[in-house]
N, C-alpha and C. Protein backbone atom coordinates (compact mmCIF):
# COMPACT_ATOMS: atom_id res chain seq x y z
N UNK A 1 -16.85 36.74 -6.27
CA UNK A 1 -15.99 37.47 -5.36
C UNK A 1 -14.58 37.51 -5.95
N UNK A 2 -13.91 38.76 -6.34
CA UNK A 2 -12.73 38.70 -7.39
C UNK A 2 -12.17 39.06 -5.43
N UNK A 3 -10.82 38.78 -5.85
CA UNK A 3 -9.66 39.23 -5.05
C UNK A 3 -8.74 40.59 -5.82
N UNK A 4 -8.55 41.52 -5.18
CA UNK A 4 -7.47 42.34 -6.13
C UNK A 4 -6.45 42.87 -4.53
N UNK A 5 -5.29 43.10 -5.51
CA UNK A 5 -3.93 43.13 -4.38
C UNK A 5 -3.35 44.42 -5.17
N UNK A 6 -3.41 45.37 -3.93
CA UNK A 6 -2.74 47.01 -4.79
C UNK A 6 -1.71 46.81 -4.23
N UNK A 7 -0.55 47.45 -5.04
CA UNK A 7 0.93 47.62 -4.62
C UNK A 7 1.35 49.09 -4.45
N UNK A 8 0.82 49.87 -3.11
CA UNK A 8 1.44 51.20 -3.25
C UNK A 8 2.74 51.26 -2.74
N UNK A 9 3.61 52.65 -3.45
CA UNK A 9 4.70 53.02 -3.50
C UNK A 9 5.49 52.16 -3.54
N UNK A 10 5.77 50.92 -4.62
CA UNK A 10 6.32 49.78 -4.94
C UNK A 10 6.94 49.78 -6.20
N UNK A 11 7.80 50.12 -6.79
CA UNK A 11 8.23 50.12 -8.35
C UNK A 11 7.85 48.60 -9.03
N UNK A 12 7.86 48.66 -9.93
CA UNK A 12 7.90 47.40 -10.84
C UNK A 12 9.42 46.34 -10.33
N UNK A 13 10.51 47.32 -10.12
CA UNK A 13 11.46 46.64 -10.22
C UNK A 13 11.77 46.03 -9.00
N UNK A 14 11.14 47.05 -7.73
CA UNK A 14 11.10 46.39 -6.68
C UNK A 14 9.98 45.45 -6.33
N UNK A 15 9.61 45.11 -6.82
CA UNK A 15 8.31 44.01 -6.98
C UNK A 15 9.27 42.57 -7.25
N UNK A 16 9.62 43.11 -8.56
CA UNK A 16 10.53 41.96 -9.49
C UNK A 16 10.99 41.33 -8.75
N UNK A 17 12.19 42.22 -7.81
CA UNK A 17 13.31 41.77 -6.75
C UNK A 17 12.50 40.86 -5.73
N UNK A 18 11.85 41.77 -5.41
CA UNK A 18 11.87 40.44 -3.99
C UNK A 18 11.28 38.81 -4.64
N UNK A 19 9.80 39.08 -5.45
CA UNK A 19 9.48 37.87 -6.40
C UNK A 19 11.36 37.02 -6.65
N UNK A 20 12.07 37.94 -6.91
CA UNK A 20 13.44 37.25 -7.26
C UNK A 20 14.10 36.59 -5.62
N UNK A 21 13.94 37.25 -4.92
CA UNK A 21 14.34 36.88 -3.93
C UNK A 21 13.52 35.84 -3.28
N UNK A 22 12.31 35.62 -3.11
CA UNK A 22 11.87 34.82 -2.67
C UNK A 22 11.79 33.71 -3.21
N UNK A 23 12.03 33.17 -4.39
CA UNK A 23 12.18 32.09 -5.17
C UNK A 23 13.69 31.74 -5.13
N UNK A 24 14.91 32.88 -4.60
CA UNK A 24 16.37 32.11 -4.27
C UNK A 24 16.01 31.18 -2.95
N UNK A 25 15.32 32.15 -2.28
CA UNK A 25 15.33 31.80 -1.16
C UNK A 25 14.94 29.98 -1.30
N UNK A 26 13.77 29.58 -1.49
CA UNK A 26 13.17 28.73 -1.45
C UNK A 26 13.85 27.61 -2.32
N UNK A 27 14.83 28.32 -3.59
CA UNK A 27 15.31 26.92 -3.97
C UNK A 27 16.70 27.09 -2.98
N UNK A 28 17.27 27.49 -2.33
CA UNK A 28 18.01 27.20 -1.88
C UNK A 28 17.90 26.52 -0.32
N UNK A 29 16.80 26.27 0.03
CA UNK A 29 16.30 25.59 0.67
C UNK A 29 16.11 24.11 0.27
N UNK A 30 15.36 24.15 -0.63
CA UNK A 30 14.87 22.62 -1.55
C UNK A 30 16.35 22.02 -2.06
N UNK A 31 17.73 22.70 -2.41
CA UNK A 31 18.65 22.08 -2.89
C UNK A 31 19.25 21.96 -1.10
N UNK A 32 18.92 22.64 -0.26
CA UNK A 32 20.01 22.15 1.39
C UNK A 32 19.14 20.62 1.52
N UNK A 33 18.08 20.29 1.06
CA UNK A 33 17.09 19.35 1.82
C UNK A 33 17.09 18.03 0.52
N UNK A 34 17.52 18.35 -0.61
CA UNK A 34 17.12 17.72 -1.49
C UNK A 34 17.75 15.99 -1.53
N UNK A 35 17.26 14.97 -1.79
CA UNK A 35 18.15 13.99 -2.13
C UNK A 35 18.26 13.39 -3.40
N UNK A 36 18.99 13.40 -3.85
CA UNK A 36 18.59 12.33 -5.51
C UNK A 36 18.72 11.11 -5.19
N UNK A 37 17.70 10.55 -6.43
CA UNK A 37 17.09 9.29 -6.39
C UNK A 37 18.16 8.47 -6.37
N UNK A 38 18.56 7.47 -5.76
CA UNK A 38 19.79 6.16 -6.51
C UNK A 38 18.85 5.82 -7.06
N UNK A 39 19.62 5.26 -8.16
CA UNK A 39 19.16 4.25 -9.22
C UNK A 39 19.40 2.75 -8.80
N UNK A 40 18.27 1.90 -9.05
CA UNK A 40 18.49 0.62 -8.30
C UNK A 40 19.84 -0.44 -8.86
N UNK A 41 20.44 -0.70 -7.67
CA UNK A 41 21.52 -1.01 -8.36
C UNK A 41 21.44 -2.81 -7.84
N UNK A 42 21.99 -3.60 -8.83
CA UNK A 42 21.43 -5.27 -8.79
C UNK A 42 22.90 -5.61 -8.37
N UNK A 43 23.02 -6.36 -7.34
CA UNK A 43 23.86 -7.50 -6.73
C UNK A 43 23.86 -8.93 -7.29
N UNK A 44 24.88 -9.60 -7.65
CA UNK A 44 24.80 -10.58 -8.00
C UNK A 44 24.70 -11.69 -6.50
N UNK A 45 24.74 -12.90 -6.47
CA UNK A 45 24.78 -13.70 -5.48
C UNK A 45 26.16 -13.73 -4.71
N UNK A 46 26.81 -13.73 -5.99
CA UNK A 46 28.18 -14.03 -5.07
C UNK A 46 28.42 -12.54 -4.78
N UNK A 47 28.31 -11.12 -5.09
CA UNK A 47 28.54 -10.42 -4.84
C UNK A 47 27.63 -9.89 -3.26
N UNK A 48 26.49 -10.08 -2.77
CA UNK A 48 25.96 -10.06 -2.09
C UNK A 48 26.46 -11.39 -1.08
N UNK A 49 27.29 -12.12 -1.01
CA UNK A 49 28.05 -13.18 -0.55
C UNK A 49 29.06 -12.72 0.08
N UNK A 50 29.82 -12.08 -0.78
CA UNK A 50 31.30 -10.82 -0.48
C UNK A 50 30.93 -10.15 0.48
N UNK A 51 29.85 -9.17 0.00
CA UNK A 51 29.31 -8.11 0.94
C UNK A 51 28.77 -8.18 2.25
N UNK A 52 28.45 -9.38 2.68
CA UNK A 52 28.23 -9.99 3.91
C UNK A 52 28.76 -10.67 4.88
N UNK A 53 29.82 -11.45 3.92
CA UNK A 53 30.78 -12.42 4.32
C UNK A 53 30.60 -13.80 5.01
N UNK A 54 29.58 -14.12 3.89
CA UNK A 54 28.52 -14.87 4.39
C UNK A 54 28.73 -16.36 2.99
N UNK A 55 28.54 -17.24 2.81
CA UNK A 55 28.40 -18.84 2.20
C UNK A 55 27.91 -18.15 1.16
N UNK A 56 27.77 -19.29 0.16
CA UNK A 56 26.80 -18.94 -1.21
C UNK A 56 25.32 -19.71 -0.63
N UNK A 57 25.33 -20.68 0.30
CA UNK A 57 24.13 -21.29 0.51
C UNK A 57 23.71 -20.78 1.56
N UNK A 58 24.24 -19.75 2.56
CA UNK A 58 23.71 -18.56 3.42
C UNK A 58 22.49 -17.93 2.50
N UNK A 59 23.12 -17.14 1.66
CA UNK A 59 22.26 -16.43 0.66
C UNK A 59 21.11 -17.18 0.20
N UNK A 60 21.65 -18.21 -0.43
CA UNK A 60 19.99 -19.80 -0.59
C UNK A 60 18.96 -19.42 0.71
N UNK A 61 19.32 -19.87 1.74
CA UNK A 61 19.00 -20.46 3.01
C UNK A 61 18.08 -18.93 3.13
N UNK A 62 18.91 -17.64 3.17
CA UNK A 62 17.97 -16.65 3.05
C UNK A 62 16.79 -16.06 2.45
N UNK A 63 17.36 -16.61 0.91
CA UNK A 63 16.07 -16.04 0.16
C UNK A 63 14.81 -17.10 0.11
N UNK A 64 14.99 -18.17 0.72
CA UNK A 64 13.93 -19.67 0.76
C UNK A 64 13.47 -19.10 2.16
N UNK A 65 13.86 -18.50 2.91
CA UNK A 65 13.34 -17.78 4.05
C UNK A 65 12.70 -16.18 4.45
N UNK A 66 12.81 -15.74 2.78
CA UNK A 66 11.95 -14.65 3.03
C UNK A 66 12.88 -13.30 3.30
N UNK A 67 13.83 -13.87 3.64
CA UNK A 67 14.87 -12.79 4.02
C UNK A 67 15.55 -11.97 2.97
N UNK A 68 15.90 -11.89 2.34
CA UNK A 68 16.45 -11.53 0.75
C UNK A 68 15.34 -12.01 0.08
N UNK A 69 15.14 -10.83 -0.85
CA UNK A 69 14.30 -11.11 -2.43
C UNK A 69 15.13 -11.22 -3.14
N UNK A 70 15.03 -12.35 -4.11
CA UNK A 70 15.46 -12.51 -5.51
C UNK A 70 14.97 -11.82 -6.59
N UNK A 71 15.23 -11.63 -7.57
CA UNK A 71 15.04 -11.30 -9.01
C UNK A 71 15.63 -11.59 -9.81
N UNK A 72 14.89 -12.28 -10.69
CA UNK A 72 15.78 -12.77 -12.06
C UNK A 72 15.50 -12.66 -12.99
N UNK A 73 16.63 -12.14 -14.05
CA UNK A 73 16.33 -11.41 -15.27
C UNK A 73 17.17 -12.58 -15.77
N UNK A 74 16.83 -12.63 -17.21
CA UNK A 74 17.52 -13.91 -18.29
C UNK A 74 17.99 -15.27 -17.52
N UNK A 75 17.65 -15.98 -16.43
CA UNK A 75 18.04 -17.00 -15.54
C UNK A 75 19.06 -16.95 -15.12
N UNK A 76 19.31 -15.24 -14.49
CA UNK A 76 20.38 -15.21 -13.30
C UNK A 76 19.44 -14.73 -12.63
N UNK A 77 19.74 -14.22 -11.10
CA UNK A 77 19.23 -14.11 -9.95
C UNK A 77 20.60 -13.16 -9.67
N UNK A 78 19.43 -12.16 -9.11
CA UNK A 78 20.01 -10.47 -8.71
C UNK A 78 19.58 -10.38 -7.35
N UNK A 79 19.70 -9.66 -6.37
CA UNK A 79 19.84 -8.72 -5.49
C UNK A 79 19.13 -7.47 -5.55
N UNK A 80 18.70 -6.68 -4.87
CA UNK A 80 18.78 -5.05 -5.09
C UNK A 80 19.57 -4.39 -3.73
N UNK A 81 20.45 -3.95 -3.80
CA UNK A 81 21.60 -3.33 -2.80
C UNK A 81 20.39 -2.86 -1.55
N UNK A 82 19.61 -1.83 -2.17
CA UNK A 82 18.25 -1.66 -1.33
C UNK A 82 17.85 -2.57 -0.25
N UNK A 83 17.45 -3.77 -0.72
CA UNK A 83 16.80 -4.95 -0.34
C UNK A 83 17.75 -5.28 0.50
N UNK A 84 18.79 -5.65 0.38
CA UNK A 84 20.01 -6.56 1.34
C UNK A 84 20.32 -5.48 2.58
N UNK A 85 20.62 -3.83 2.26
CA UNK A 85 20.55 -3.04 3.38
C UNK A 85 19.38 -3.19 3.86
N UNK A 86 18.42 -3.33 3.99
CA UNK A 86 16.91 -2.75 4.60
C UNK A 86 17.08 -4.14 5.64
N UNK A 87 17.33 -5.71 4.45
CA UNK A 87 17.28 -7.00 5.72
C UNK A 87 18.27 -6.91 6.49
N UNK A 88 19.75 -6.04 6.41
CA UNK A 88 20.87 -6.20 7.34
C UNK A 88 19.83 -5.15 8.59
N UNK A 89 19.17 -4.35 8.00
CA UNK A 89 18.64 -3.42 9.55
C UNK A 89 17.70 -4.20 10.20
N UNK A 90 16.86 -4.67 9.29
CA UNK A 90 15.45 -5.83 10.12
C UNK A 90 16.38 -6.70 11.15
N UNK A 91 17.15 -7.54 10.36
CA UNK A 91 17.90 -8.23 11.80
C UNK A 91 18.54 -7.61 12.69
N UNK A 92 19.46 -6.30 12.32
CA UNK A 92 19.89 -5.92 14.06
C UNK A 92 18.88 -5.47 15.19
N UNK A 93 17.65 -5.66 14.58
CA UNK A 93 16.39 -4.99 15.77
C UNK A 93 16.19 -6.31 16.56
């Protein structure tokens, strides 16, 4: 079963156009809606300390509780900005 699609009294160029138009259309849709990715950005302890206004053994007390994830690259211990917003929302619920 072929499909075929006739185009009467349609020029080539008016074909073109709207094909042109309907593809502005649509990215200019996808760029009103679009978000770019952040790139994960790493908190140090004391900097995630600052940002809270919170002890350095707050932050301990948190991540031994599940509350903050750690990560550690070369035997420091990071943050992900991600991670610390997402637990500031879990607790105001």
């Amino acid at each position: 079963m072929s499909k075929h699609i006739q185009f009467i009294q349609v020029t080539p160029e008016q074909l073109q156009n709207a094909i042109i138009e309907g593809v502005k259309s649509q990215l200019q849709e996808l760029k009103e809606h679009f978000q770019p990715k952040q790139p994960n950005e790493y908190l140090t302890r004391q900097e995630v300390a600052e940002m809270l206004s919170v002890d350095l053994s707050t932050i301990h007390n948190w991540k031994t509780k599940g509350i903050l994830t750690a990560y550690q690259i070369g035997g420091r211990v990071f943050y992900l900005r991600s991670d610390v917003e997402n637990a500031i929302i879990k607790l105001k619920n």
